[in-house]
PDB file of N, CA and C in Angstrom:
ATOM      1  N   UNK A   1       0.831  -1.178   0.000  1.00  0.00           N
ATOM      2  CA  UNK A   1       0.000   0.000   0.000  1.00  0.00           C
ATOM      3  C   UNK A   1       0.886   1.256   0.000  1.00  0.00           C
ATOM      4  N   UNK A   2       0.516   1.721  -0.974  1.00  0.00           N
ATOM      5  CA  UNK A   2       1.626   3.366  -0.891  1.00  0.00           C
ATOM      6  C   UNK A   2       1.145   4.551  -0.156  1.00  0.00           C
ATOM      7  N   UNK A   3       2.257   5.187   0.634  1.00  0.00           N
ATOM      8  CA  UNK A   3       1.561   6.134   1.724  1.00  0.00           C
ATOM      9  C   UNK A   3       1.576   7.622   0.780  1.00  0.00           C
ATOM     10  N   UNK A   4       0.434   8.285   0.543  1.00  0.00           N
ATOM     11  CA  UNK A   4       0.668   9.266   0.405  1.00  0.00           C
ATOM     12  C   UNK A   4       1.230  10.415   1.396  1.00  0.00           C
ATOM     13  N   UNK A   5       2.188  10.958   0.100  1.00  0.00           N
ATOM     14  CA  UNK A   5       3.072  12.510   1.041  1.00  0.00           C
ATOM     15  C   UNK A   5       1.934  13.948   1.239  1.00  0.00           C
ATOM     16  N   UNK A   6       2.449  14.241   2.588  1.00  0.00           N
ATOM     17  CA  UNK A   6       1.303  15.256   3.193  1.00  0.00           C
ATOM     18  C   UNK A   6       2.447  16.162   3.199  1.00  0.00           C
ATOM     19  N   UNK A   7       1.754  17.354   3.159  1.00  0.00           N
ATOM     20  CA  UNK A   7       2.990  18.629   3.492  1.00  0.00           C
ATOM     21  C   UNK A   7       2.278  19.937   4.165  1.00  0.00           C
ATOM     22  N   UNK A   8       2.520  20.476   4.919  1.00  0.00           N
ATOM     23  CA  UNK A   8       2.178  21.884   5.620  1.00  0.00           C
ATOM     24  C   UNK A   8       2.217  23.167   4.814  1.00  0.00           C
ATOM     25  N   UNK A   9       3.110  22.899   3.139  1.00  0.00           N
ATOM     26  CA  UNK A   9       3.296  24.063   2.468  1.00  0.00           C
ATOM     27  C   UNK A   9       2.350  25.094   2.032  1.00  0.00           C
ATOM     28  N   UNK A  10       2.407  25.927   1.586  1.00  0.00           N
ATOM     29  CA  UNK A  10       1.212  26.620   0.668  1.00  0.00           C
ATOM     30  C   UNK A  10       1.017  25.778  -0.416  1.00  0.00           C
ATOM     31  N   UNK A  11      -0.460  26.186  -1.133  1.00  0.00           N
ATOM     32  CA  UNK A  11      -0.173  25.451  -2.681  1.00  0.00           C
ATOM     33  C   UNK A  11       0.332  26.157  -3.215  1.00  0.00           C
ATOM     34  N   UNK A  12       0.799  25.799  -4.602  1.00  0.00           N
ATOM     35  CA  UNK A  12       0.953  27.025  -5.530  1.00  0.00           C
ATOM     36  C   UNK A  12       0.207  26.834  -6.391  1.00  0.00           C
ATOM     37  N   UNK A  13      -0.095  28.193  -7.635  1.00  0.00           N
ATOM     38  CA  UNK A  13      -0.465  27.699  -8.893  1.00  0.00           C
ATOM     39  C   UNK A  13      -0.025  27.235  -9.624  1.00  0.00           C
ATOM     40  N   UNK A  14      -1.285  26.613 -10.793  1.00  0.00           N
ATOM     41  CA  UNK A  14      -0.290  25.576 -11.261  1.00  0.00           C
ATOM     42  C   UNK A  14       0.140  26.534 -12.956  1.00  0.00           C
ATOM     43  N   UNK A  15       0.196  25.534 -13.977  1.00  0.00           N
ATOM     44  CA  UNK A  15       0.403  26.153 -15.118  1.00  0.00           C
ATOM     45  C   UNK A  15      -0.149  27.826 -15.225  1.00  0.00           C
ATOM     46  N   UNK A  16      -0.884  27.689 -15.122  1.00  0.00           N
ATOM     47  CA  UNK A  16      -1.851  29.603 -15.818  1.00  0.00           C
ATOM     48  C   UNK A  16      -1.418  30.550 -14.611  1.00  0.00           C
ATOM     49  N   UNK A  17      -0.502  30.277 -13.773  1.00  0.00           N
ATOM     50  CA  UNK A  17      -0.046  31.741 -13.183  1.00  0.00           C
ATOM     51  C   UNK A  17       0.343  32.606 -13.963  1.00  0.00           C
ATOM     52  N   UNK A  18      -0.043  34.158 -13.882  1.00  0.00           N
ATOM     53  CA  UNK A  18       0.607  34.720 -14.461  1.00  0.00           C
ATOM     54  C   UNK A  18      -0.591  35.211 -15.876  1.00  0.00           C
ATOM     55  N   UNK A  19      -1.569  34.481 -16.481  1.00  0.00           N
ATOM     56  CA  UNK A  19      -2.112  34.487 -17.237  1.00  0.00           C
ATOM     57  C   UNK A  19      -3.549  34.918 -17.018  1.00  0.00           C
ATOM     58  N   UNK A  20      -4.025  36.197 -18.141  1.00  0.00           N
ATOM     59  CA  UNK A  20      -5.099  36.577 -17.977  1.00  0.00           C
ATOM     60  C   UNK A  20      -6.489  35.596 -18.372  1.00  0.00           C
ATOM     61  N   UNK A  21      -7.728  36.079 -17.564  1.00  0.00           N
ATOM     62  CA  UNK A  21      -8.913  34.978 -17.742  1.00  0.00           C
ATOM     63  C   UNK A  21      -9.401  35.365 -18.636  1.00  0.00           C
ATOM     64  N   UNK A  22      -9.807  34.476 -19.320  1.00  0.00           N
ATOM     65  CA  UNK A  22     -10.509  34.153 -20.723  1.00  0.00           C
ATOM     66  C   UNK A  22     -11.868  35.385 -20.331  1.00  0.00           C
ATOM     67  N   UNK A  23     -12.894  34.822 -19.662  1.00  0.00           N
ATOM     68  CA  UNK A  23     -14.394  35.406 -19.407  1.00  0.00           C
ATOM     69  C   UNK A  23     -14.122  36.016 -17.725  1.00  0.00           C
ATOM     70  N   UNK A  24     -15.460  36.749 -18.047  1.00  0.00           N
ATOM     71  CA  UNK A  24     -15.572  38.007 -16.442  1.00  0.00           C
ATOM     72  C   UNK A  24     -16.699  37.719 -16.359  1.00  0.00           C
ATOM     73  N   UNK A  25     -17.280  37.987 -15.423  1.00  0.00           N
ATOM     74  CA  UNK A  25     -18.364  38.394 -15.466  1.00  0.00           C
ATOM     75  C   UNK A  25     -19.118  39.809 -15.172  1.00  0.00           C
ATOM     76  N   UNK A  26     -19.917  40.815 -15.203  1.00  0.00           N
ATOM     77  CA  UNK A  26     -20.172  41.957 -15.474  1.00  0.00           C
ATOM     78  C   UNK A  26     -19.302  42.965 -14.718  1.00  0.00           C
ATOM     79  N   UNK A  27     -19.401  42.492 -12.639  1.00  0.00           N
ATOM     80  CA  UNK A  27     -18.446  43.411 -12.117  1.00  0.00           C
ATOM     81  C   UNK A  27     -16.948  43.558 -12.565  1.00  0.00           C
ATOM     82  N   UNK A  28     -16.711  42.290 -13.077  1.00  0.00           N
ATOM     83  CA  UNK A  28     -15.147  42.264 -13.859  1.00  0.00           C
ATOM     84  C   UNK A  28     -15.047  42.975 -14.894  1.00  0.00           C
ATOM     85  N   UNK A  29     -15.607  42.952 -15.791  1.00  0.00           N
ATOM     86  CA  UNK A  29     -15.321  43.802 -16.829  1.00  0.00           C
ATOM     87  C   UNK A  29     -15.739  45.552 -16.111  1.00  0.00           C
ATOM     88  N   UNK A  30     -16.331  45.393 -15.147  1.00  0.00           N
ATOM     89  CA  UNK A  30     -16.285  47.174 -14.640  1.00  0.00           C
ATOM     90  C   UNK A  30     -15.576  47.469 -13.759  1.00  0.00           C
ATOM     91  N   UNK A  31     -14.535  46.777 -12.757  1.00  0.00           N
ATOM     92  CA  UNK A  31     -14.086  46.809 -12.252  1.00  0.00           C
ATOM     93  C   UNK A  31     -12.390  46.689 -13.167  1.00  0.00           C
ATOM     94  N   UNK A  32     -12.385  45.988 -14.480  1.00  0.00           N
ATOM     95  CA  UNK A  32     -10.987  46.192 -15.002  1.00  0.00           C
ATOM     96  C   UNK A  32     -10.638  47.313 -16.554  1.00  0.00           C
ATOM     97  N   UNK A  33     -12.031  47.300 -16.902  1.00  0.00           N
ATOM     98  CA  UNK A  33     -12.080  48.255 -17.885  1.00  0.00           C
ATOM     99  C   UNK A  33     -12.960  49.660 -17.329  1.00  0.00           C
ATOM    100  N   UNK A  34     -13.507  50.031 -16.344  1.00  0.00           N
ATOM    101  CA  UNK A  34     -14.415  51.008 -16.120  1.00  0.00           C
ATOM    102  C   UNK A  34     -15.879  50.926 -16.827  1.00  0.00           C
ATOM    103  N   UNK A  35     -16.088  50.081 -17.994  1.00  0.00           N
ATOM    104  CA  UNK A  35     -16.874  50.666 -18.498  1.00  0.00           C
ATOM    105  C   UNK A  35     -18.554  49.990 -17.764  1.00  0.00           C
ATOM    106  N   UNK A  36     -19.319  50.722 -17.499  1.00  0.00           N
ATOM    107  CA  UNK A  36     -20.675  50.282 -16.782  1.00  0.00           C
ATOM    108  C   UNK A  36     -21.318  49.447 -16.810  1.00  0.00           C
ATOM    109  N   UNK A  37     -22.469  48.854 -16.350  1.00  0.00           N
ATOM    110  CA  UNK A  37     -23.159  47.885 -16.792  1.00  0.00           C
ATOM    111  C   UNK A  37     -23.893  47.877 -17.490  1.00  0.00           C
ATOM    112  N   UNK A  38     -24.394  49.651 -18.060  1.00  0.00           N
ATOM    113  CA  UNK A  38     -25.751  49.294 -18.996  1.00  0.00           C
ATOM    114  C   UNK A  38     -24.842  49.540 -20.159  1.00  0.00           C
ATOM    115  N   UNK A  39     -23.610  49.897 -20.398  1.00  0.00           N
ATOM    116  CA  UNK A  39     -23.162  50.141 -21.338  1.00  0.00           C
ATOM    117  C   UNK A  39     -22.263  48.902 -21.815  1.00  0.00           C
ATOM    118  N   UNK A  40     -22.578  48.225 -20.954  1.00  0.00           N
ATOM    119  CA  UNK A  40     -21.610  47.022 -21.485  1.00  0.00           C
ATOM    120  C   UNK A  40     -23.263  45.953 -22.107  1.00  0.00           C
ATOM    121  N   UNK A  41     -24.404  46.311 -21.531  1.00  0.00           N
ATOM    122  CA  UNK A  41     -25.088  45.310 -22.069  1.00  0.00           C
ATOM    123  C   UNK A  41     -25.765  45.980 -23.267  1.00  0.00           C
ATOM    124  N   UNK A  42     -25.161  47.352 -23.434  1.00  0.00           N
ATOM    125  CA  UNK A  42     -25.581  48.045 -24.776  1.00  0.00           C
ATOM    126  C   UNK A  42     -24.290  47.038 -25.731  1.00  0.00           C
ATOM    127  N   UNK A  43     -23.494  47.720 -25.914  1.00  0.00           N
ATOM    128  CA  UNK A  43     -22.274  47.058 -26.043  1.00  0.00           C
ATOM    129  C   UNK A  43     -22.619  45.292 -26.770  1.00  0.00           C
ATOM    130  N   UNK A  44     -22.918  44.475 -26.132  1.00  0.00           N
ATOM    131  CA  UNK A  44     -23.564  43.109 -26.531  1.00  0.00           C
ATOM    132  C   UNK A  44     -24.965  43.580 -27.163  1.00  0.00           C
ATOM    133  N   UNK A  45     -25.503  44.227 -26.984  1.00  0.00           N
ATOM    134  CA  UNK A  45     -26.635  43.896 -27.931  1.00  0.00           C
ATOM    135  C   UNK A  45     -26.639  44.823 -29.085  1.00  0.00           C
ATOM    136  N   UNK A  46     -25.649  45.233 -29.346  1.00  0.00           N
ATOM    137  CA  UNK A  46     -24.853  46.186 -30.856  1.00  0.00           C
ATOM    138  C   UNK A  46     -23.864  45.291 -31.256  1.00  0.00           C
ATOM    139  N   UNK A  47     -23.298  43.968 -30.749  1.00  0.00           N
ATOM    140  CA  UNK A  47     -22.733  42.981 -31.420  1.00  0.00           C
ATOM    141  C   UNK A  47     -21.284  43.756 -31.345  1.00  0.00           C
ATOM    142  N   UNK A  48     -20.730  44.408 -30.430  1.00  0.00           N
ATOM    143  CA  UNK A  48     -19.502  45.096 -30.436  1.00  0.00           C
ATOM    144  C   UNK A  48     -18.673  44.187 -29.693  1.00  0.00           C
ATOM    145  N   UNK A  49     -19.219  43.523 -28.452  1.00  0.00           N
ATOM    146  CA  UNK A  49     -18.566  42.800 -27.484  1.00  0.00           C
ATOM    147  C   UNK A  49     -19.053  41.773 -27.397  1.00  0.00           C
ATOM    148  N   UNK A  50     -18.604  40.310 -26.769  1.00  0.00           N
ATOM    149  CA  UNK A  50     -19.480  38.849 -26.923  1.00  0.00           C
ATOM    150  C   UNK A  50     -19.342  38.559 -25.506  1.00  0.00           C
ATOM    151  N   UNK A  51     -20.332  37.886 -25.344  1.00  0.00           N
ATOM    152  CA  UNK A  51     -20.684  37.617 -24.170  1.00  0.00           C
ATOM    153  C   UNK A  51     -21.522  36.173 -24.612  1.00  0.00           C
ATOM    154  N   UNK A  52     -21.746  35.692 -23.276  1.00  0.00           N
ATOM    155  CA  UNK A  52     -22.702  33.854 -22.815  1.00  0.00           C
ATOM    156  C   UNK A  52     -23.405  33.978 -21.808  1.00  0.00           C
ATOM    157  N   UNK A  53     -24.431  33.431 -21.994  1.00  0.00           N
ATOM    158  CA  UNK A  53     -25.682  33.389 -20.484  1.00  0.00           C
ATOM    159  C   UNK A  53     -25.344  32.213 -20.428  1.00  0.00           C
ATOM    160  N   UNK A  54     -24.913  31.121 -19.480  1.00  0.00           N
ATOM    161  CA  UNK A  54     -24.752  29.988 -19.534  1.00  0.00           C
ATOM    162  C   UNK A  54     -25.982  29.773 -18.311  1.00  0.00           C
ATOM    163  N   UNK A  55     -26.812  29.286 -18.566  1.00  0.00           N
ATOM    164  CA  UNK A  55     -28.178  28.526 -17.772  1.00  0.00           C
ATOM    165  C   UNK A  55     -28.737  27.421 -17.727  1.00  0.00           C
ATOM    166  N   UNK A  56     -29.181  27.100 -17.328  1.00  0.00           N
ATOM    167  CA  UNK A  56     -29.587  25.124 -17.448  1.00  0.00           C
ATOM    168  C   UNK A  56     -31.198  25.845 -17.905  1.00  0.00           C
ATOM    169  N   UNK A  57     -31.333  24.475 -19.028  1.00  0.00           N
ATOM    170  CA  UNK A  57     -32.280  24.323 -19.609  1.00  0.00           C
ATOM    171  C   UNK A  57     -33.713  24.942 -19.268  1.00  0.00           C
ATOM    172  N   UNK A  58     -34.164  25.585 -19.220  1.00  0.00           N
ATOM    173  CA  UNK A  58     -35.981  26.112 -18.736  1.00  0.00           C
ATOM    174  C   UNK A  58     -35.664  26.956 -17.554  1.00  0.00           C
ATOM    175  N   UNK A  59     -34.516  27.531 -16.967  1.00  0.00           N
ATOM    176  CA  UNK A  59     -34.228  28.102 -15.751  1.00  0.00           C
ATOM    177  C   UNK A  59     -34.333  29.579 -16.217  1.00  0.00           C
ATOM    178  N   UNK A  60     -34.754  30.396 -14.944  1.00  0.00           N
ATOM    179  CA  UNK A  60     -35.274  32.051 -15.401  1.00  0.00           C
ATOM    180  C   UNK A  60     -33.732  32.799 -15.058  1.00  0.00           C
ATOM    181  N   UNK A  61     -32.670  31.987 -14.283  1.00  0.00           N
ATOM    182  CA  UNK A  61     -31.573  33.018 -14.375  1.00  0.00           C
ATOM    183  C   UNK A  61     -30.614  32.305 -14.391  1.00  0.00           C
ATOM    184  N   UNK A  62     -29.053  32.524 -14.890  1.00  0.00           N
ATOM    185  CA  UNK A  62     -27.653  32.048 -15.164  1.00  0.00           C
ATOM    186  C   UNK A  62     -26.770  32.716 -15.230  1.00  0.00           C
ATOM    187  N   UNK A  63     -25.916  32.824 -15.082  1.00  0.00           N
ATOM    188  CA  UNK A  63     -24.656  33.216 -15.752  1.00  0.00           C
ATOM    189  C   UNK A  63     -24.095  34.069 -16.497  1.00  0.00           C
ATOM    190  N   UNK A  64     -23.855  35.310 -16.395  1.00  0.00           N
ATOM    191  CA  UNK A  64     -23.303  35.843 -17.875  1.00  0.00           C
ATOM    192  C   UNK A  64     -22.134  36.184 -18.031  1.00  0.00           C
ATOM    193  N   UNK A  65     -21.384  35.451 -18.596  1.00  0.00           N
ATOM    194  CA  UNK A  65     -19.834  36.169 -18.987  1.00  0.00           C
ATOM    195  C   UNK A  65     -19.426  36.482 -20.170  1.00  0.00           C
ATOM    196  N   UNK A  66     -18.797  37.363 -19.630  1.00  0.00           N
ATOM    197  CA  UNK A  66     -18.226  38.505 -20.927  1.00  0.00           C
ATOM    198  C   UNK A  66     -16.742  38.074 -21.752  1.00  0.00           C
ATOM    199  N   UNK A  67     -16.691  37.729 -22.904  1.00  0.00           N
ATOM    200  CA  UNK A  67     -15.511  37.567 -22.994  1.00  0.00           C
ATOM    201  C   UNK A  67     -14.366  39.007 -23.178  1.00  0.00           C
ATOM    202  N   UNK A  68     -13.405  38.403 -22.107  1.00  0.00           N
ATOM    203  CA  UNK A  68     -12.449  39.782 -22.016  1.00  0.00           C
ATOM    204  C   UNK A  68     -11.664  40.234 -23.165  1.00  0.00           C
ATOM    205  N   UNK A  69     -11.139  39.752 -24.103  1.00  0.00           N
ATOM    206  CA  UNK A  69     -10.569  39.817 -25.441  1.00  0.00           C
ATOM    207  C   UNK A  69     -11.158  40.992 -26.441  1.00  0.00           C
ATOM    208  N   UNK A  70     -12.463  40.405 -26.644  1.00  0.00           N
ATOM    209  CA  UNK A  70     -13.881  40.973 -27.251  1.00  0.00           C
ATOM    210  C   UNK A  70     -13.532  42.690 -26.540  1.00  0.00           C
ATOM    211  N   UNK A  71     -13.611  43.083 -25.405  1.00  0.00           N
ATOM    212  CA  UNK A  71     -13.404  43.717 -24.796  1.00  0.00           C
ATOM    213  C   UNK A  71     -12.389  45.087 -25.138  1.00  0.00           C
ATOM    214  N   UNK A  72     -11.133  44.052 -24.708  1.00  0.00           N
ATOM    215  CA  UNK A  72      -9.889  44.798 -25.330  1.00  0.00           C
ATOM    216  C   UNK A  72      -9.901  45.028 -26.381  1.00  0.00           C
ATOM    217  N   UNK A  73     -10.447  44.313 -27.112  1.00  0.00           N
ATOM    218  CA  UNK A  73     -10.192  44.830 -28.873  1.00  0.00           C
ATOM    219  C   UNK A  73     -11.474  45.593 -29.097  1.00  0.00           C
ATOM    220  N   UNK A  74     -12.693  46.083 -28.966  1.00  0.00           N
ATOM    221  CA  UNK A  74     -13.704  47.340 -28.935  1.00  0.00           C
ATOM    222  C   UNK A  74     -12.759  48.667 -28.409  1.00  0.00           C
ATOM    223  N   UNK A  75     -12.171  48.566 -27.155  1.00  0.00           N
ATOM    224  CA  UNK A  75     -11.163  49.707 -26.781  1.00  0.00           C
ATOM    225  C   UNK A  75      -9.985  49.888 -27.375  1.00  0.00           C
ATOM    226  N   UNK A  76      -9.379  49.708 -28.127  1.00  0.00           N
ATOM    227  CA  UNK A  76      -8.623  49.176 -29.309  1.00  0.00           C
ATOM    228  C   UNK A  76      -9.084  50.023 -30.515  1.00  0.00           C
ATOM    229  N   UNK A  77      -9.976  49.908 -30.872  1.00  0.00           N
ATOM    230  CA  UNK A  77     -10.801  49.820 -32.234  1.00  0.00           C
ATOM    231  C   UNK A  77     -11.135  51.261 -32.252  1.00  0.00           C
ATOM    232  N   UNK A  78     -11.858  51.490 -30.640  1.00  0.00           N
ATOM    233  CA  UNK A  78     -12.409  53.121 -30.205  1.00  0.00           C
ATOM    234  C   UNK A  78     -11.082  53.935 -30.158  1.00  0.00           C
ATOM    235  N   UNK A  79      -9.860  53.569 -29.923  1.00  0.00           N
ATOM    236  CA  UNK A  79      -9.049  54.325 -29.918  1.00  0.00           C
ATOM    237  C   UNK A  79      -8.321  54.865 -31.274  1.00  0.00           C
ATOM    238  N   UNK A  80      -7.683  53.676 -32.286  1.00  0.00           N
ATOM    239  CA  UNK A  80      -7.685  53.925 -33.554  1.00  0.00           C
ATOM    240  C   UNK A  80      -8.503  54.661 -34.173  1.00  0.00           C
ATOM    241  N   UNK A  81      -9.804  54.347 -34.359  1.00  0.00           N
ATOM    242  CA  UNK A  81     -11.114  55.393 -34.820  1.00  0.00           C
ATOM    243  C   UNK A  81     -10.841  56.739 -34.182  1.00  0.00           C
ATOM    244  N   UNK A  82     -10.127  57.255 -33.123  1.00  0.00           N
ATOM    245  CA  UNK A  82     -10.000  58.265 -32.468  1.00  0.00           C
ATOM    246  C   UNK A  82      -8.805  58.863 -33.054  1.00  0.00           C
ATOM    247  N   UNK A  83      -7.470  58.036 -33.375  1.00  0.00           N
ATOM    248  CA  UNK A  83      -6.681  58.629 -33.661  1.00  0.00           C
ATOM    249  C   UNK A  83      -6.431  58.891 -35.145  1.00  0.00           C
ATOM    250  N   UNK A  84      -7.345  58.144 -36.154  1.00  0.00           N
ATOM    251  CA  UNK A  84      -7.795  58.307 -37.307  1.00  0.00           C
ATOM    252  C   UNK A  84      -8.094  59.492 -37.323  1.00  0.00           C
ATOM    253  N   UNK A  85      -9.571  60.027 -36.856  1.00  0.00           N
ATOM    254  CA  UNK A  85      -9.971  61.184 -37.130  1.00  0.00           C
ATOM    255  C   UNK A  85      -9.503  62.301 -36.568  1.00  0.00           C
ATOM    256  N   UNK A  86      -8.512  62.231 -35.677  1.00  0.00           N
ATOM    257  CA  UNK A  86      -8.002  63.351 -35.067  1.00  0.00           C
ATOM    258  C   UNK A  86      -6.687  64.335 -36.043  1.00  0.00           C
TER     259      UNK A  86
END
């Protein structure tokens, strides 16, 4: 029978230290980009930014995350367009 090793250490992380998260969810994206909540769900429903309701089947509420990428590249896009016309 093999004894498993116990240790008192911290954990660490594993691979993805260091690496930004894929999806947020609403306070995340306002809490790392500023931008609000009704303007971020304007934002998705002008097809500028993507987002997921992830919910189980027939359920009235779930999930919504924002993908952060989608994100960066709209602020990106607003800035070029800015320095275009300037």
């Amino acid at each position: 029978m093999k004894r498993l090793k116990t240790t008192t250490a911290p954990a660490r992380a594993g691979d993805c230290t260091g690496t930004a998260p894929e999806f947020g969810r609403i306070p995340d994206v306002t809490r790392l980009f500023g931008l609000r909540r009704g303007t971020i769900y304007n934002l998705l429903a002008l097809g500028r930014i993507r987002g997921v309701l992830l919910r189980a089947h027939g359920a009235k509420s779930g999930i919504r995350l924002i993908d952060l990428a989608s994100v960066r590249d709209y602020i990106r896009r607003c800035q070029e367009e800015r320095e275009v016309n300037a």
